[in-house]
N, C-alpha and C. Protein backbone atom coordinates (compact mmCIF):
# COMPACT_ATOMS: atom_id res chain seq x y z
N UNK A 1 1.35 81.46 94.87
CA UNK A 1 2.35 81.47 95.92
C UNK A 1 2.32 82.77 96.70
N UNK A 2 2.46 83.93 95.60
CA UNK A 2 2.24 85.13 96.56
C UNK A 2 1.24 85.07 97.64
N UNK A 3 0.05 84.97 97.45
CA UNK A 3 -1.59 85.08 98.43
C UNK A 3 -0.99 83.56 99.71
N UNK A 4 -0.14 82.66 99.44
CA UNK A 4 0.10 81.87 100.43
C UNK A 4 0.97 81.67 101.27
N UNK A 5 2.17 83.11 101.02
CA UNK A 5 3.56 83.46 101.40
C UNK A 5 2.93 83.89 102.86
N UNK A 6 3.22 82.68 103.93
CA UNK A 6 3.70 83.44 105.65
C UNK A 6 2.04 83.20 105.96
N UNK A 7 1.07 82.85 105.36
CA UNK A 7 -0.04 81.98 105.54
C UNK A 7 -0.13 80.71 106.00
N UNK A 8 -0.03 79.98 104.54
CA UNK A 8 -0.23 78.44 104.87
C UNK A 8 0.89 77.96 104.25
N UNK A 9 0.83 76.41 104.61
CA UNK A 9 2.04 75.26 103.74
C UNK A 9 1.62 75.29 102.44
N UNK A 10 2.85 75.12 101.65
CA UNK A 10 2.95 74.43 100.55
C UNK A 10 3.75 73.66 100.35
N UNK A 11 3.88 72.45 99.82
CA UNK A 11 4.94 71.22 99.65
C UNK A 11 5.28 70.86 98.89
N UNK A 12 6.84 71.23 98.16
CA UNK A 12 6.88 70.66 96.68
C UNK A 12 8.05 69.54 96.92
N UNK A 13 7.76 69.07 95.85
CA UNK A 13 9.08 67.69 95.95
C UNK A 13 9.27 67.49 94.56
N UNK A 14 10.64 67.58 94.26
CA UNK A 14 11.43 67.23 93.00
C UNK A 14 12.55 66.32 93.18
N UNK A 15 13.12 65.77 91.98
CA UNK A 15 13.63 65.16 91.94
C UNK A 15 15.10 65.47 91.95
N UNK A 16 15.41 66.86 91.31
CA UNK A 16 16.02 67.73 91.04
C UNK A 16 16.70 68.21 92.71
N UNK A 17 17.88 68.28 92.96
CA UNK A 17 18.45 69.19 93.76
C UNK A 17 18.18 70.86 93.55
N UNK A 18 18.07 71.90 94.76
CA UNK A 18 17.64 72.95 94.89
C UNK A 18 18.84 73.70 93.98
N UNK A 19 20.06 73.43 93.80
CA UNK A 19 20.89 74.05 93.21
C UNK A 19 20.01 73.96 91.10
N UNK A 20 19.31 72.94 91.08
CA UNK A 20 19.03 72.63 89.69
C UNK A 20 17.84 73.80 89.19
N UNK A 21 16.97 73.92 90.46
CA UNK A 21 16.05 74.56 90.30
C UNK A 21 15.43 75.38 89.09
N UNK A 22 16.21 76.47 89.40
CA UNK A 22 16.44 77.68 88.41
C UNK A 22 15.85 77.22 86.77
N UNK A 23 17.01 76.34 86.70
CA UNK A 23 16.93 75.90 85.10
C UNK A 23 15.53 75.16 84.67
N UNK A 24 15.38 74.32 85.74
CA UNK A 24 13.72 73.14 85.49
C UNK A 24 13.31 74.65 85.11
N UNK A 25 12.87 75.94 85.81
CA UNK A 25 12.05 76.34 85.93
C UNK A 25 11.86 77.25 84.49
N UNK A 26 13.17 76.84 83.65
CA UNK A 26 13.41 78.17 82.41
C UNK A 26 14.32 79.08 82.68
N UNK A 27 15.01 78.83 83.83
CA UNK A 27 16.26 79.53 83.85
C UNK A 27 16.14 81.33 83.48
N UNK A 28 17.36 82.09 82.68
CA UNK A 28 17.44 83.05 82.54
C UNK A 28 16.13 83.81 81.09
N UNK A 29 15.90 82.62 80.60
CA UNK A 29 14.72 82.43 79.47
C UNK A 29 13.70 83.06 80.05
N UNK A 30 13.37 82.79 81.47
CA UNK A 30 11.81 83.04 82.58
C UNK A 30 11.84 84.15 83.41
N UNK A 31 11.53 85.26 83.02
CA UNK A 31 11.05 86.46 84.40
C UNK A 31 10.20 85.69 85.84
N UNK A 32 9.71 84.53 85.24
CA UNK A 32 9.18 84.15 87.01
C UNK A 32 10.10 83.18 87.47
N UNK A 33 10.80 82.81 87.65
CA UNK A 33 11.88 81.60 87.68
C UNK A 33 12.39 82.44 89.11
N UNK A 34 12.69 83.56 89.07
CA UNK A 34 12.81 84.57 89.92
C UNK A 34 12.04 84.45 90.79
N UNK A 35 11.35 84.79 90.54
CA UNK A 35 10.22 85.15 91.42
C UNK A 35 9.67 84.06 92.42
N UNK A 36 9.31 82.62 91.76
CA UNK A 36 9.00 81.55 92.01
C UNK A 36 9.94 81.29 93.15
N UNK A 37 11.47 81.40 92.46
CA UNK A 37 12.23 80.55 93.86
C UNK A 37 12.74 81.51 94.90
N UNK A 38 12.47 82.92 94.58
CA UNK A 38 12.53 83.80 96.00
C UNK A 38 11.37 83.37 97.02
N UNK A 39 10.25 82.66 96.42
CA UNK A 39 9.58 82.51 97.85
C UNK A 39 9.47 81.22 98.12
N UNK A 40 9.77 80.58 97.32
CA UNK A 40 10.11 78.92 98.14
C UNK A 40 11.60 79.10 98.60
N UNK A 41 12.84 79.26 98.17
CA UNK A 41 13.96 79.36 98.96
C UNK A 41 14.20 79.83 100.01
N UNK A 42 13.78 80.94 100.31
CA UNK A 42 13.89 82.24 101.11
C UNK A 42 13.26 82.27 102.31
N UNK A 43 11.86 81.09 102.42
CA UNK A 43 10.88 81.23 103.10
C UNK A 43 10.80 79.41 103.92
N UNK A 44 11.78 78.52 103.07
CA UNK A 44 11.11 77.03 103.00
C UNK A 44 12.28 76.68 103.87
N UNK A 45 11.60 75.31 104.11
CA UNK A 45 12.76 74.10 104.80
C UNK A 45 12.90 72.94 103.62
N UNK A 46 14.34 73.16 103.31
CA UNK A 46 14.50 71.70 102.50
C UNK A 46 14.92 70.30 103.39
N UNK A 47 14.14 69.38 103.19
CA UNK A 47 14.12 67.85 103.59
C UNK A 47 14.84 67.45 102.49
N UNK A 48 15.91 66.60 102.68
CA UNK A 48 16.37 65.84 101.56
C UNK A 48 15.89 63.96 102.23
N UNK A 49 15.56 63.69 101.30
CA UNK A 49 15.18 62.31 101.50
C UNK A 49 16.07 61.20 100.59
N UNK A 50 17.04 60.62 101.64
CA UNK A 50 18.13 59.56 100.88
C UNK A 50 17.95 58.23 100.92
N UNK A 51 17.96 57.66 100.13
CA UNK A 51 17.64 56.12 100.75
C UNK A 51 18.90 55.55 101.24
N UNK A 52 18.74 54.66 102.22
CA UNK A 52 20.00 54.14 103.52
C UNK A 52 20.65 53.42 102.51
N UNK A 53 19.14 52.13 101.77
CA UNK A 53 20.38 50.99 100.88
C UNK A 53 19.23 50.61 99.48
N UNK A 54 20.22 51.52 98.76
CA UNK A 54 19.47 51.82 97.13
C UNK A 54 19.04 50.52 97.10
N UNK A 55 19.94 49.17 96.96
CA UNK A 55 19.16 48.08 96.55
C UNK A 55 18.31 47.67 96.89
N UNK A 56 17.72 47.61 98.13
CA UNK A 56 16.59 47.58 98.88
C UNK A 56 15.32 48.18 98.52
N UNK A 57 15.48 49.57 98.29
CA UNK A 57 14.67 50.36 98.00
C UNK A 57 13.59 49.84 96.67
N UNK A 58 12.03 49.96 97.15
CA UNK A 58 11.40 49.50 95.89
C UNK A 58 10.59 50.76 95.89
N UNK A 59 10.44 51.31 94.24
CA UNK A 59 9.71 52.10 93.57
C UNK A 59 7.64 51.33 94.18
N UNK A 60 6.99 52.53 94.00
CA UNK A 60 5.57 52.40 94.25
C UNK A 60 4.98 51.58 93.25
N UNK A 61 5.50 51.23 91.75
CA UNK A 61 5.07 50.38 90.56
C UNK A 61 5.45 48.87 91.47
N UNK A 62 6.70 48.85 92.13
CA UNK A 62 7.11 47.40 92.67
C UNK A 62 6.28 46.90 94.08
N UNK A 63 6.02 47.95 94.82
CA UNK A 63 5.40 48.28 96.00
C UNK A 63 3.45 47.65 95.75
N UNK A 64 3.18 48.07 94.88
CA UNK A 64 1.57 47.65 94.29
C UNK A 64 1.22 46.50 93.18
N UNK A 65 2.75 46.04 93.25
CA UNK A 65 2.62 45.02 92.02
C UNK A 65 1.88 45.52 90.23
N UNK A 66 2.20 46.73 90.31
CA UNK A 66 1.83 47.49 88.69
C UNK A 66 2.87 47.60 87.76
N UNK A 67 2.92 47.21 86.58
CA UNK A 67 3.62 46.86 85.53
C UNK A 67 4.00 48.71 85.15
N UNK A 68 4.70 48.57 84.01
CA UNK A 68 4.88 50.03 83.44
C UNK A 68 3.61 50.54 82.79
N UNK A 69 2.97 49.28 82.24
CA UNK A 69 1.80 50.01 81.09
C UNK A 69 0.35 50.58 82.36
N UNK A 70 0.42 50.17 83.52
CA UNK A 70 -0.82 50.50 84.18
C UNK A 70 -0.61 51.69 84.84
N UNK A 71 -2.10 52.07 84.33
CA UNK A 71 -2.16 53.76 84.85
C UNK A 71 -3.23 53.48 85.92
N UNK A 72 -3.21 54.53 86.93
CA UNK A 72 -4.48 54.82 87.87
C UNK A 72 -5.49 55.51 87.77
């Protein structure tokens, strides 16, 4: 991240809200947890992506017709 800070994109996507962050990352346990989200927070644009109408919405397993057991 450092060598790509104010260079190029990077794109992360979680599932997790930005407030959760911290902790996924190891929280107060992690000296880089710090570090990590001073340069994605500080530097990034968060997109939140909501779906309009949950029931509607189909997962990529429903989307390709793939069961749980099939891998790619």
């Amino acid at each position: 991240l450092h060598r790509r800070r104010k260079r190029s994109s990077t794109i992360f996507c979680s599932q997790y809200t930005k407030e959760g962050w911290y902790e996924q990352l190891g929280g107060d346990a992690s000296p880089l947890a710090d570090a990590i989200l001073d340069r994605i927070v500080h530097d990034g644009y968060v997109i939140n992506i909501v779906p309009i109408d949950p029931s509607k919405d189909l997962s990529m397993r429903e989307v390709y017709g793939l069961s749980e057991t099939d891998r790619m």
